[in-house]
Structure formats: structure tokens, C-alpha cells
N, C-alpha and C. Protein backbone atom coordinates (compact mmCIF):
# COMPACT_ATOMS: atom_id res chain seq x y z
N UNK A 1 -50.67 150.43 39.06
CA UNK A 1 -50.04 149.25 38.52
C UNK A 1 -49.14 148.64 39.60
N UNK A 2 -49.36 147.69 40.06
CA UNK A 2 -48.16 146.55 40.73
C UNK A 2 -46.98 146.04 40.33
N UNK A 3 -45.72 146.42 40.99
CA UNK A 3 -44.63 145.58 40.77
C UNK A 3 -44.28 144.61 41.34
N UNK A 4 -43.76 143.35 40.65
CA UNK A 4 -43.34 142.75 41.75
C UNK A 4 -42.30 142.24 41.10
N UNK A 5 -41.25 142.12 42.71
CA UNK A 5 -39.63 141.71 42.10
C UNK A 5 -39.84 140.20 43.33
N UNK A 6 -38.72 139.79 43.17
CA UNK A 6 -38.29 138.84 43.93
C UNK A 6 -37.70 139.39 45.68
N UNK A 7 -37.53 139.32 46.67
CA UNK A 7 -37.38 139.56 48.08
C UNK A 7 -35.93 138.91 47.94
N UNK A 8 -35.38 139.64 48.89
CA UNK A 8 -34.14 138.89 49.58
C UNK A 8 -33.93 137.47 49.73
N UNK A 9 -32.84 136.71 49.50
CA UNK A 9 -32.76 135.58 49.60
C UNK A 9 -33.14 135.77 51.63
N UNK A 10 -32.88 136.37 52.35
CA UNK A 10 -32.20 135.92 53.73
C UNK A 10 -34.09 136.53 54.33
N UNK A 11 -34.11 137.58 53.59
CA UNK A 11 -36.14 137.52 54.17
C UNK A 11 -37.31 136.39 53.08
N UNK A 12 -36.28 135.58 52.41
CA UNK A 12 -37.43 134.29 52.28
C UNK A 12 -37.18 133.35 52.83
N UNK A 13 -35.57 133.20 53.48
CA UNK A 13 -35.63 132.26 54.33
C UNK A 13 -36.06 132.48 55.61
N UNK A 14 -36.31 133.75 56.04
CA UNK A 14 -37.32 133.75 57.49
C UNK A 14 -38.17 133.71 57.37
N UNK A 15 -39.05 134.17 56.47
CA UNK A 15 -40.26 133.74 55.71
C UNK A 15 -40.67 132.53 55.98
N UNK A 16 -40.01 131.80 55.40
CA UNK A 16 -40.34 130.33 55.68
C UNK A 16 -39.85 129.46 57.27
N UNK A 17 -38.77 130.04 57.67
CA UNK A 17 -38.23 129.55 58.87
C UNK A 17 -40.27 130.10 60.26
N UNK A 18 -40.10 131.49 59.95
CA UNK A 18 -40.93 131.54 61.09
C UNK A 18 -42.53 131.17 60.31
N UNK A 19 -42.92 130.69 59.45
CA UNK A 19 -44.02 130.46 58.86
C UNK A 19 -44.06 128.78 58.94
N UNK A 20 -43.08 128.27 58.82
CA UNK A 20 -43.23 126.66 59.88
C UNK A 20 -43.41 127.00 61.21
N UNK A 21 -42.43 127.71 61.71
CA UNK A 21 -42.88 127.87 63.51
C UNK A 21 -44.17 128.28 63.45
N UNK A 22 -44.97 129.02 63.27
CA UNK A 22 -46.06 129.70 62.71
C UNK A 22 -46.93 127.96 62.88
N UNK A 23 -46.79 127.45 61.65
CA UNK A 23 -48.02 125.93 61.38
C UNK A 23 -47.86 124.93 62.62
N UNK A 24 -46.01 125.07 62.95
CA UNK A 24 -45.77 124.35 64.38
C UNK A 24 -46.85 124.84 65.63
N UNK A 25 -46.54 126.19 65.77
CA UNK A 25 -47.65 126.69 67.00
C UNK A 25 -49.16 126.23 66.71
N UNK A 26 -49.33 126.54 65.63
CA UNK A 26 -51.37 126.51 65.63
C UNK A 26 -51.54 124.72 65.36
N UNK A 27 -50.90 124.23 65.16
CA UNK A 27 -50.88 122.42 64.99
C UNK A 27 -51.10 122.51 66.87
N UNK A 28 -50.25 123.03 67.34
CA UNK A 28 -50.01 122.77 68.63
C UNK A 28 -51.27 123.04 70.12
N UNK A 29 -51.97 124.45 69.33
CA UNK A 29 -53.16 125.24 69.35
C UNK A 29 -54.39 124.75 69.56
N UNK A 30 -54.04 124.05 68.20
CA UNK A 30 -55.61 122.92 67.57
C UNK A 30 -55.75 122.27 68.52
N UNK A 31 -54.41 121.52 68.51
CA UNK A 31 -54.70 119.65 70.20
C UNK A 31 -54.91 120.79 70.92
N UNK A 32 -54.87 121.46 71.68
CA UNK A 32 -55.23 121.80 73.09
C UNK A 32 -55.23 123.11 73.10
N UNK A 33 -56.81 123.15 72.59
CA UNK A 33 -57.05 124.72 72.57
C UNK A 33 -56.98 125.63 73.66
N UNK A 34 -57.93 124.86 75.12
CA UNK A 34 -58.43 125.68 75.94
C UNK A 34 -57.21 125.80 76.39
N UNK A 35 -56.21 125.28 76.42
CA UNK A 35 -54.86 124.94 76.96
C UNK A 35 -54.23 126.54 76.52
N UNK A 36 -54.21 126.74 75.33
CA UNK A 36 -54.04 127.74 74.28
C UNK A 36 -54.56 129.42 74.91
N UNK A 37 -55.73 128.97 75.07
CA UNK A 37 -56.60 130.47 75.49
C UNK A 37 -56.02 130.94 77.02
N UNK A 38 -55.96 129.85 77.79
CA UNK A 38 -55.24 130.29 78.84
C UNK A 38 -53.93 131.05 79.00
N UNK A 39 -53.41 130.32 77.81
CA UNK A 39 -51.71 130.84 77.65
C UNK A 39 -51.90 132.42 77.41
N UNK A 40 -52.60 132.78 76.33
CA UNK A 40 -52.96 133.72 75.45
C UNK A 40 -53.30 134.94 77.05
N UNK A 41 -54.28 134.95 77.99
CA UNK A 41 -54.16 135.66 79.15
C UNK A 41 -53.16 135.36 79.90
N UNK A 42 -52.12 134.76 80.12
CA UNK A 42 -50.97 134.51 80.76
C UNK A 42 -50.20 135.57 79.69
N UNK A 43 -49.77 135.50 78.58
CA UNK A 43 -49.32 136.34 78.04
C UNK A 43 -49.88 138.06 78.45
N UNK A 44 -50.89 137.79 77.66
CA UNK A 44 -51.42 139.31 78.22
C UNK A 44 -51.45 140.16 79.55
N UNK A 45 -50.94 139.35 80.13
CA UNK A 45 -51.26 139.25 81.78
C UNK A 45 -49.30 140.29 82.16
N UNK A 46 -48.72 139.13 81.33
CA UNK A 46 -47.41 139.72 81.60
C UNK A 46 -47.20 140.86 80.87
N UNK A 47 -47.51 140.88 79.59
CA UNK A 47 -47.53 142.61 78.50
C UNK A 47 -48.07 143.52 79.47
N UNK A 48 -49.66 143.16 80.25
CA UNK A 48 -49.86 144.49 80.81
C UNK A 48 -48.88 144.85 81.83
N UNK A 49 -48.51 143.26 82.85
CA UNK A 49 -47.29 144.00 83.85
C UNK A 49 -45.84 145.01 83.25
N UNK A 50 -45.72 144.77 82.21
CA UNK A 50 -44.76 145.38 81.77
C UNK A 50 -45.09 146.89 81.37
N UNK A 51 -45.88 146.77 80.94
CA UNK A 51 -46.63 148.02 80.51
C UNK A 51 -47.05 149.12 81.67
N UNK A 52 -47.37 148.47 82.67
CA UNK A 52 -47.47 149.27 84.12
C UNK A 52 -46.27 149.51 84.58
N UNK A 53 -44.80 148.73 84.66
CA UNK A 53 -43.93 149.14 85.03
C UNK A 53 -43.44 150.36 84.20
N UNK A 54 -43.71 150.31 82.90
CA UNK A 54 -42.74 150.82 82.22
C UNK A 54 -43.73 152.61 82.35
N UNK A 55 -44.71 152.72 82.34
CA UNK A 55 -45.72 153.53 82.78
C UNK A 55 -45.16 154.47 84.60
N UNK A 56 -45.12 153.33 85.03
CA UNK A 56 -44.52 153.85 86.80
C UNK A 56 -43.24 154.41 86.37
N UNK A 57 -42.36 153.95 85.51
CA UNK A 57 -40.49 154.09 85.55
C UNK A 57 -41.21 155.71 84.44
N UNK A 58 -42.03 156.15 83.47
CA UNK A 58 -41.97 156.87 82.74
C UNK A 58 -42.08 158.06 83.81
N UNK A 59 -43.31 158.10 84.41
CA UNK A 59 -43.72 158.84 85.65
C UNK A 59 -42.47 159.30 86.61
N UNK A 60 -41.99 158.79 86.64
CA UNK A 60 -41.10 158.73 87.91
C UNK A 60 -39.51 159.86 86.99
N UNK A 61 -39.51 158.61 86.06
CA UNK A 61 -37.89 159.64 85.35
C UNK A 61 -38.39 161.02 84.39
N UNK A 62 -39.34 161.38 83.91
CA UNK A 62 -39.96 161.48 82.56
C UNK A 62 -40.43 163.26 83.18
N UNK A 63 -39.58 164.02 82.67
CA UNK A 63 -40.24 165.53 83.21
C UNK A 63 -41.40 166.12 82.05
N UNK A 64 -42.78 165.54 82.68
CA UNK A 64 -43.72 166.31 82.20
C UNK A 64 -45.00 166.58 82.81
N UNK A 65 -46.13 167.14 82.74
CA UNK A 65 -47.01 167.88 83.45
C UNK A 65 -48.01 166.68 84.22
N UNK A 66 -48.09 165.38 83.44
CA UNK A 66 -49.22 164.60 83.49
C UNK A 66 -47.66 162.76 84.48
N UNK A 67 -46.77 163.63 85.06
CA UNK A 67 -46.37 162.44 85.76
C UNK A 67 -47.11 161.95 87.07
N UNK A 68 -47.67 162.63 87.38
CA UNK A 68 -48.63 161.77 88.98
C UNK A 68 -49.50 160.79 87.98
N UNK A 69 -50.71 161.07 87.09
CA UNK A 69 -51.37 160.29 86.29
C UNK A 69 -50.40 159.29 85.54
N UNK A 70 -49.26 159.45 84.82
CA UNK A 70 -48.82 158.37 85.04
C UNK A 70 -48.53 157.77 85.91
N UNK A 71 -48.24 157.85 86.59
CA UNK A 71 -47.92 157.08 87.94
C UNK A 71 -48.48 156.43 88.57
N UNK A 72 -49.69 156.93 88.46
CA UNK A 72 -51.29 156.13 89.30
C UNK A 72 -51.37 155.33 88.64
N UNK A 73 -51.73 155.66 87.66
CA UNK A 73 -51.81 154.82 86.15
C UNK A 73 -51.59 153.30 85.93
N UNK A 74 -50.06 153.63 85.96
CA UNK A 74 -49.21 152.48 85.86
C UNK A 74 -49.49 151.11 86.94
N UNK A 75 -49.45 151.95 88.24
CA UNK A 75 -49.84 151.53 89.53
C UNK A 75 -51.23 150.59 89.36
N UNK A 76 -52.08 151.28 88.96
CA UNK A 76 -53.35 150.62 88.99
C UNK A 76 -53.18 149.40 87.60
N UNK A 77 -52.80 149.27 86.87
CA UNK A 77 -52.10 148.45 85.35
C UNK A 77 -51.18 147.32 86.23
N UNK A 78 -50.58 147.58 86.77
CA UNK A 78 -49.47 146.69 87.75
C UNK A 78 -50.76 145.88 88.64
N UNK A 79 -51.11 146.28 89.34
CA UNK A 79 -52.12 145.76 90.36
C UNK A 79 -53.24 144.58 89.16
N UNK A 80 -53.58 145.33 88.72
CA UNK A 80 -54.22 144.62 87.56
C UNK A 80 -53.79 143.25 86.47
N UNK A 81 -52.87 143.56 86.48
CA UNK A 81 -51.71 142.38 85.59
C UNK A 81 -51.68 141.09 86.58
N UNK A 82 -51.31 141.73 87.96
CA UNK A 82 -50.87 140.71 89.04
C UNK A 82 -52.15 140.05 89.52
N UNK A 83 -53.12 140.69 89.65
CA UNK A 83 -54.35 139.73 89.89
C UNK A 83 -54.92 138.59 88.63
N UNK A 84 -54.40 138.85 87.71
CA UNK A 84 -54.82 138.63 86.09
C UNK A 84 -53.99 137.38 86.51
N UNK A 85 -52.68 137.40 87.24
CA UNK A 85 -51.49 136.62 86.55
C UNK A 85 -51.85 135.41 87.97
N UNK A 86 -52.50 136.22 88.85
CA UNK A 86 -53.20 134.90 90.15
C UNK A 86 -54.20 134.33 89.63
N UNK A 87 -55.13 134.88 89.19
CA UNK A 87 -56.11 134.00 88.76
C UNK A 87 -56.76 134.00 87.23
N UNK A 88 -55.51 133.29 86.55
CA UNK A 88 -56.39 133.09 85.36
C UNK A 88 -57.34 131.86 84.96
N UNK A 89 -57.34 131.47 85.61
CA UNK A 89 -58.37 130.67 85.09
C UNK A 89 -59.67 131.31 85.41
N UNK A 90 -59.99 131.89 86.47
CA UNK A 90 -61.31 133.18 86.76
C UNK A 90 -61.16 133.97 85.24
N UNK A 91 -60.35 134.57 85.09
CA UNK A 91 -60.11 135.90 84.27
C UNK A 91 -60.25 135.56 82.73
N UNK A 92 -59.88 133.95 82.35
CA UNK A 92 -60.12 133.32 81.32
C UNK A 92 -61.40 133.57 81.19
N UNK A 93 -62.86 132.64 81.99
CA UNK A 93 -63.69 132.15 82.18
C UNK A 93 -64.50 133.75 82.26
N UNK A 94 -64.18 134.97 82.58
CA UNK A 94 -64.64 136.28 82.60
C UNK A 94 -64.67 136.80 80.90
N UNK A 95 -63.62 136.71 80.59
CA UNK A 95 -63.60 136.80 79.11
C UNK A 95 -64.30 136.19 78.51
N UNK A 96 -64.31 135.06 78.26
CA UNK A 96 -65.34 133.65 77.60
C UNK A 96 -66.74 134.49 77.85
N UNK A 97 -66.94 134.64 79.07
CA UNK A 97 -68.40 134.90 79.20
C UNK A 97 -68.85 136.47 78.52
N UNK A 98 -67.65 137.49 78.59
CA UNK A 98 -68.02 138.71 77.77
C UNK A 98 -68.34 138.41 76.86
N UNK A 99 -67.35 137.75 75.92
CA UNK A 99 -67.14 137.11 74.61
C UNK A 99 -68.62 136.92 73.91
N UNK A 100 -69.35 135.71 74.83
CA UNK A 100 -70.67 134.95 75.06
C UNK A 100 -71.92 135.81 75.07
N UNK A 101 -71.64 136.68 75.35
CA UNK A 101 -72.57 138.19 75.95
C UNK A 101 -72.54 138.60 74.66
N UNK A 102 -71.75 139.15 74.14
CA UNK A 102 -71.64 140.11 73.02
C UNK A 102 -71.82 138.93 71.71
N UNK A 103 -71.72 137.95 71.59
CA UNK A 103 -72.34 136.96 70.49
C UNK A 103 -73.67 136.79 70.35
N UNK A 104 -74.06 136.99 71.70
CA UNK A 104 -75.45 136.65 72.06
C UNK A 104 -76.18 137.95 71.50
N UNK A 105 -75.63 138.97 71.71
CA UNK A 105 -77.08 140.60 71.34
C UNK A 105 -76.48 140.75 69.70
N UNK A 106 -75.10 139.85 69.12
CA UNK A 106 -75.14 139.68 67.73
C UNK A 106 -76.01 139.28 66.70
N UNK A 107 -76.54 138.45 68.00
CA UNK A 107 -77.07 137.28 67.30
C UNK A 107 -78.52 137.61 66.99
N UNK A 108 -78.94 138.25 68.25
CA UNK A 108 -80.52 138.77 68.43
C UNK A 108 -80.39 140.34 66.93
N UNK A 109 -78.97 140.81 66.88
CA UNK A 109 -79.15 141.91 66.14
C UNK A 109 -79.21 141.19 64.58
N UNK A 110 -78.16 140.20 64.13
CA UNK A 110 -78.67 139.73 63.03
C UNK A 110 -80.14 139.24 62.48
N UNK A 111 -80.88 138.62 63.78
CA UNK A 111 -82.14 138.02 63.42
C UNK A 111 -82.85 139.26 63.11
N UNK A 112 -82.78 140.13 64.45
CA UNK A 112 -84.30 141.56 63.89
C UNK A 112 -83.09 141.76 62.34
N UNK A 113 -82.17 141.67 62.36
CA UNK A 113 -82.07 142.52 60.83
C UNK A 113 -82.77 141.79 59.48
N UNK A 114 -82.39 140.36 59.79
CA UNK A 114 -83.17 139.71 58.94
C UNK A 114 -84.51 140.05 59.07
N UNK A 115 -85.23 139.94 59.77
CA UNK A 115 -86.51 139.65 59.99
C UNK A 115 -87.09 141.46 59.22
N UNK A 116 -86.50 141.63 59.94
CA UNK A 116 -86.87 143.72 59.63
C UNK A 116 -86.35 144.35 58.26
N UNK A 117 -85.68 143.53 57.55
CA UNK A 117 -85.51 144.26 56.18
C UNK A 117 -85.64 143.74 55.00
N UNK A 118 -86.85 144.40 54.81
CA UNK A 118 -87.97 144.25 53.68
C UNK A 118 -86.87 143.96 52.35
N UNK A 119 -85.83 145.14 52.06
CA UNK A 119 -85.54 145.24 50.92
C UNK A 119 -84.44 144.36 50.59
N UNK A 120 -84.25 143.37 51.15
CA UNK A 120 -83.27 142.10 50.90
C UNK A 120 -84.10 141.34 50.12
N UNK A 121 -83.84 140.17 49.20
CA UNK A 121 -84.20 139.04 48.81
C UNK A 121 -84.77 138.07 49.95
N UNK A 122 -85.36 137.17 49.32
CA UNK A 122 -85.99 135.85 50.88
C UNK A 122 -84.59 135.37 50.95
N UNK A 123 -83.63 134.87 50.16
CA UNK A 123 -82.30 133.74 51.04
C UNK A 123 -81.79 134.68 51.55
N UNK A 124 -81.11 136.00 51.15
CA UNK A 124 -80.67 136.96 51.54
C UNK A 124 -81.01 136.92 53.05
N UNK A 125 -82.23 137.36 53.37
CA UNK A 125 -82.91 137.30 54.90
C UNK A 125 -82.71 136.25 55.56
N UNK A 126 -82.85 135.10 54.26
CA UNK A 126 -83.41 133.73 55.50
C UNK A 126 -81.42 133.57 55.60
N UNK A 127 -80.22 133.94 55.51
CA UNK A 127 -79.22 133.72 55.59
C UNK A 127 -78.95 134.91 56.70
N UNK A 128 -79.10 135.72 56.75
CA UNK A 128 -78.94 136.41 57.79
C UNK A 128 -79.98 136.03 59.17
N UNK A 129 -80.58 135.54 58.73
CA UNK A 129 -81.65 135.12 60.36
C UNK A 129 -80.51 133.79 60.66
N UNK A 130 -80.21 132.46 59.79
CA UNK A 130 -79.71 131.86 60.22
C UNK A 130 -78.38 132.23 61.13
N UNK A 131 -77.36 133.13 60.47
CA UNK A 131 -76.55 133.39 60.63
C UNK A 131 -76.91 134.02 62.47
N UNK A 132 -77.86 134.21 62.32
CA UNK A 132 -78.30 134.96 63.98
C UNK A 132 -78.42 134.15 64.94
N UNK A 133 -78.98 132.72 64.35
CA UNK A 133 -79.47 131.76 64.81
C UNK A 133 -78.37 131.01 65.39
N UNK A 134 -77.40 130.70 64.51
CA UNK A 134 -75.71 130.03 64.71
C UNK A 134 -75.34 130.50 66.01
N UNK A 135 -75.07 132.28 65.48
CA UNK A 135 -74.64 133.13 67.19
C UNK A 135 -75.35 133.11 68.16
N UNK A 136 -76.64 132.69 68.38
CA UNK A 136 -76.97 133.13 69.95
C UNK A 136 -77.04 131.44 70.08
N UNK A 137 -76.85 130.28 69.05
CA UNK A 137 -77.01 128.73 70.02
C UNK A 137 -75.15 128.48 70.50
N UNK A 138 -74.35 129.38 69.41
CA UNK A 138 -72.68 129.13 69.93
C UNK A 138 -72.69 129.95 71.04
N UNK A 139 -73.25 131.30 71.74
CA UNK A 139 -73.47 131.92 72.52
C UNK A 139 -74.39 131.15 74.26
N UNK A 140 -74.84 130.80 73.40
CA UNK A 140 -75.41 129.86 74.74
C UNK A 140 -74.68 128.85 75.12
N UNK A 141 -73.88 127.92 74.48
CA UNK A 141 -73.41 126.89 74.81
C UNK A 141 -71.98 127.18 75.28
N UNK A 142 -71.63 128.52 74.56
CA UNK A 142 -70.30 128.90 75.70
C UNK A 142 -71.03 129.25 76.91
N UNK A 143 -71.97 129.94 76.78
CA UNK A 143 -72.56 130.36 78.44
C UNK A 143 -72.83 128.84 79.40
N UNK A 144 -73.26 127.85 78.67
CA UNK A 144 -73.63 126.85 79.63
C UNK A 144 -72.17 126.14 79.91
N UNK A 145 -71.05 125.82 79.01
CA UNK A 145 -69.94 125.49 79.29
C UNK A 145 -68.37 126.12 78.83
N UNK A 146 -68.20 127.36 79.78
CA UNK A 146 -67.23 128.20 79.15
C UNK A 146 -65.59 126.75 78.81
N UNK A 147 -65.36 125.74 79.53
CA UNK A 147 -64.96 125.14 78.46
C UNK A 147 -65.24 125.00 76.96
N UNK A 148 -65.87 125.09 76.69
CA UNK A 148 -66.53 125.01 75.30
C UNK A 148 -65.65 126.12 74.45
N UNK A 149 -66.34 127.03 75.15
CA UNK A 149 -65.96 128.66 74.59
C UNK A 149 -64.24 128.69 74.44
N UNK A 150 -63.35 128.36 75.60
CA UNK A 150 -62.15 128.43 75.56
C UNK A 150 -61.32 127.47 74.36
N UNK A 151 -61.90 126.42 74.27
CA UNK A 151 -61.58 125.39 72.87
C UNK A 151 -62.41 126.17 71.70
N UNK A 152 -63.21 126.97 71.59
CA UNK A 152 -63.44 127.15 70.37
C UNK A 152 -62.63 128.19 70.21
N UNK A 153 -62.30 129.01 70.96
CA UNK A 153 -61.41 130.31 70.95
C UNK A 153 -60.25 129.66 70.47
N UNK A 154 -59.99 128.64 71.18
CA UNK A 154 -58.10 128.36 70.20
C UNK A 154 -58.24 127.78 69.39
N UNK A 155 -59.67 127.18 68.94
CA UNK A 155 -59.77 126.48 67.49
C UNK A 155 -59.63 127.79 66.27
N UNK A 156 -60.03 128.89 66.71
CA UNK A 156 -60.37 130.02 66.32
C UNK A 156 -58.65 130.63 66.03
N UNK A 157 -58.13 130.76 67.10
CA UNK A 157 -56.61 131.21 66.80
C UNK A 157 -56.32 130.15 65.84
N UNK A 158 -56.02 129.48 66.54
CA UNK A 158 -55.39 127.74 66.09
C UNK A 158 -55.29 128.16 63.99
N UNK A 159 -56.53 128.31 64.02
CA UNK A 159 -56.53 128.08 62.51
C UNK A 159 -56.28 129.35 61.75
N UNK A 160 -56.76 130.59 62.34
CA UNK A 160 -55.81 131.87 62.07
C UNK A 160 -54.28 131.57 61.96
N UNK A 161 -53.86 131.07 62.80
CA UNK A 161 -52.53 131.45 62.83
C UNK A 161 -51.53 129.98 61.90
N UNK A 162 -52.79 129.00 61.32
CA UNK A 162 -52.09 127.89 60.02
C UNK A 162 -52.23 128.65 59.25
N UNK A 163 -53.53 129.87 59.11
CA UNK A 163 -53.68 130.31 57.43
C UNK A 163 -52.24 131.17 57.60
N UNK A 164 -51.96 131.76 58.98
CA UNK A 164 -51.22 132.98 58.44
C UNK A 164 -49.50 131.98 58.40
N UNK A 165 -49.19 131.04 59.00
CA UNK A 165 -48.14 130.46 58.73
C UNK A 165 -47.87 130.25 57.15
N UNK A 166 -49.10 129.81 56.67
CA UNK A 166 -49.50 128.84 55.13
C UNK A 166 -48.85 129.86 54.46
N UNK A 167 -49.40 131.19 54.77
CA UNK A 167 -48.98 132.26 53.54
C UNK A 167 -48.08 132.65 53.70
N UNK A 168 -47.00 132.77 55.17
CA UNK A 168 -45.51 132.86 54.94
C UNK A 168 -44.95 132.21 54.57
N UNK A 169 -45.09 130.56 54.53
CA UNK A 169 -44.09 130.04 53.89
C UNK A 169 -44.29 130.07 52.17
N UNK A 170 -45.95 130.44 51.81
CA UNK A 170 -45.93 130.31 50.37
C UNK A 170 -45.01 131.68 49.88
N UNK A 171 -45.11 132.54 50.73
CA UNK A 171 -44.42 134.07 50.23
C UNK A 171 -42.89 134.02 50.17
N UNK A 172 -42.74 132.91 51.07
CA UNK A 172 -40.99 132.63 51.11
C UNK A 172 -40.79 131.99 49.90
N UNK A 173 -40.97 130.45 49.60
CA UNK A 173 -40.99 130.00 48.36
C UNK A 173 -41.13 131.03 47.43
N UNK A 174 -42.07 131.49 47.12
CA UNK A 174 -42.26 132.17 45.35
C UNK A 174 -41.18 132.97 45.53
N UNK A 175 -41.29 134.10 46.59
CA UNK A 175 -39.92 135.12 46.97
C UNK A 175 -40.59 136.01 45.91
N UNK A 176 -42.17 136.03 46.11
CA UNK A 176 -42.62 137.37 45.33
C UNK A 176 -42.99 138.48 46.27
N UNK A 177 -42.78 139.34 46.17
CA UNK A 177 -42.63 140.77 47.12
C UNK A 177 -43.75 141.77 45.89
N UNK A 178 -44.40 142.52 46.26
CA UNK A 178 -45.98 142.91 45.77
C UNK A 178 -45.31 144.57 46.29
N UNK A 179 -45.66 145.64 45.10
CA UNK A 179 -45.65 146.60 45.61
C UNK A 179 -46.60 147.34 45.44
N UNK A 180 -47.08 148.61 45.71
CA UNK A 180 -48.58 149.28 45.19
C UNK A 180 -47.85 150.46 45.40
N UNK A 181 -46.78 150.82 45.27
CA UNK A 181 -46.33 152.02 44.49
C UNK A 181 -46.56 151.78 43.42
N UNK A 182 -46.86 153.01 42.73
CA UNK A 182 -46.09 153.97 41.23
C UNK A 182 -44.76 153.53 40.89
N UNK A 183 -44.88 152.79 39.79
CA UNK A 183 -43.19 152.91 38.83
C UNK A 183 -43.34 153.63 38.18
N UNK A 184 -42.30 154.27 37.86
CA UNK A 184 -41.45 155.31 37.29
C UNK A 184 -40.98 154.89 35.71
């Protein structure tokens, strides 16, 4: 059975405070996606540098059996971040194309599934072949213009991150808080 009470006045007003910032960012996302995807490896770019430092500083202060491997570790994570953080627009355009790769043998895997299983219904099938069909022509057309790919990627955030704004600020308003404990 579910309870639900009302939330804090001061966590529905962040609720709603960061769930506008939230619709502010992905509004922002939408106009200029590829703009977006780039940022998104610029970010990542700096998490991993941090993550290598903090990896080298563990190694270094940190008395335990496996500090040289950290250390390398970190080292090689650092080196990695910093080439990431010279050339992203390469490292963008590397992603896009994994991305593109792996949509593409989706796509070929949805069709044999359609095509190969008898015990579905005909729309059933003929919806899964399409669905195969979608992925390997969005798969190709990021391959022929990884611009493409990088705007659909932040169209892709972009609108993730309105639904997930939408539902903080609706969770702030109601100020309904959902539990899936057991009452007593």
C-alpha cells in the first residue's frame, strides 16, 4: 500500500526552482543541439580529469597494496581527459560514429528478429522490421553527416531533460511525496 503525505515546504520550492532551470537548460538544448553534445564531452572530459587526479592523489597518499595501479591508472585517465579536452570536436564526431555503428547492427538485429519469428502476429513483425528499418536509415544518415547525429543527440537530451524538468516542477506544486513502504 502507498502513502503519500505532502514534502517540505523548502524541498517543493527546489523542486520547482531547479525543475525551471531544468526546462531553462533543455529549451536551451533544443536551439542548439550539436552545440549541446559538444558541451556534454567538454563536461565529461573535465569529470574524467578529475577523476584521474583524484586516482593519482589516492595512489600517492592512500596506504594500500594496489597504489602503483592506481597510479598508472590515474595517469593514463589524466592523459586521456587532456587529449579529450584538445580535441573535441574529433572525440565528439568518434562517439557519433560509435553511436551510428551500434544503431546500425540494432537495426539489422531488429529486422532478422522480425523477419525470423514465426510466433509473433503479422503487425507485431511488420512493427518490429519497421522499427529496424527507422535504425539502420537514422544510422546511416548519422554516418553520412555526423552533424546530423550530434543535433539529434541533443534533441534527444534536450527533450529528456523538459520531461524530467516537467515532472519536478509538477512534484513541487502538488508537494505529493509517494512512499512504497509499509504503514504501520
Amino acid at each position: 500500500m502507498q502513502e503519500v503525505d505532502k514534502s517540505p515546504g523548502w524541498l517543493r520550492g527546489a523542486q520547482i526552482g531547479l525543475g525551471l532551470i531544468a526546462v531553462i537548460l533543455s529549451i536551451s538544448i533544443i536551439a542548439r543541439p550539436a552545440l549541446a553534445t559538444l558541451s556534454i564531452v567538454y563536461i565529461l572530459s573535465i569529470v574524467l580529469l578529475v577523476i584521474g587526479i583524484g586516482e593519482v592523489l589516492s595512489g600517492i597518499f592512500v596506504k594500500r597494496k594496489s597504489r602503483l595501479a592506481s597510479i598508472v591508472l590515474g595517469i593514463i585517465v589524466i592523459i586521456l581527459s587532456i587529449t579529450l579536452l584538445a580535441f573535441p570536436v574529433g572525440t565528439t564526431v568518434f562517439v557519433i560514429y560509435l553511436l551510428a555503428i551500434a544503431l546500425f547492427f540494432v537495426g539489422i538485429e531488429r529486422i532478422v528478429h522480425g523477419v525470423g519469428n514465426k510466433e509473433r502476429r503479422g503487425w507485431a513483425r511488420a512493427f518490429t522490421i519497421g522499427v529496424g528499418v527507422i535504425a539502420l536509415a537514422v544510422s546511416i544518415a548519422i554516418m553520412v553527416s555526423p552533424v546530423f547525429g550530434a543535433k539529434l543527440l541533443g534533441v534527444i537530451v534536450g527533450i529528456a531533460l523538459l520531461i524530467i524538468g516537467i515532472e519536478m516542477v509538477i512534484a513541487g506544486i502538488t508537494g505529493k511525496r509517494q512512499s512504497i513502504l509499509p504503514t504501520r
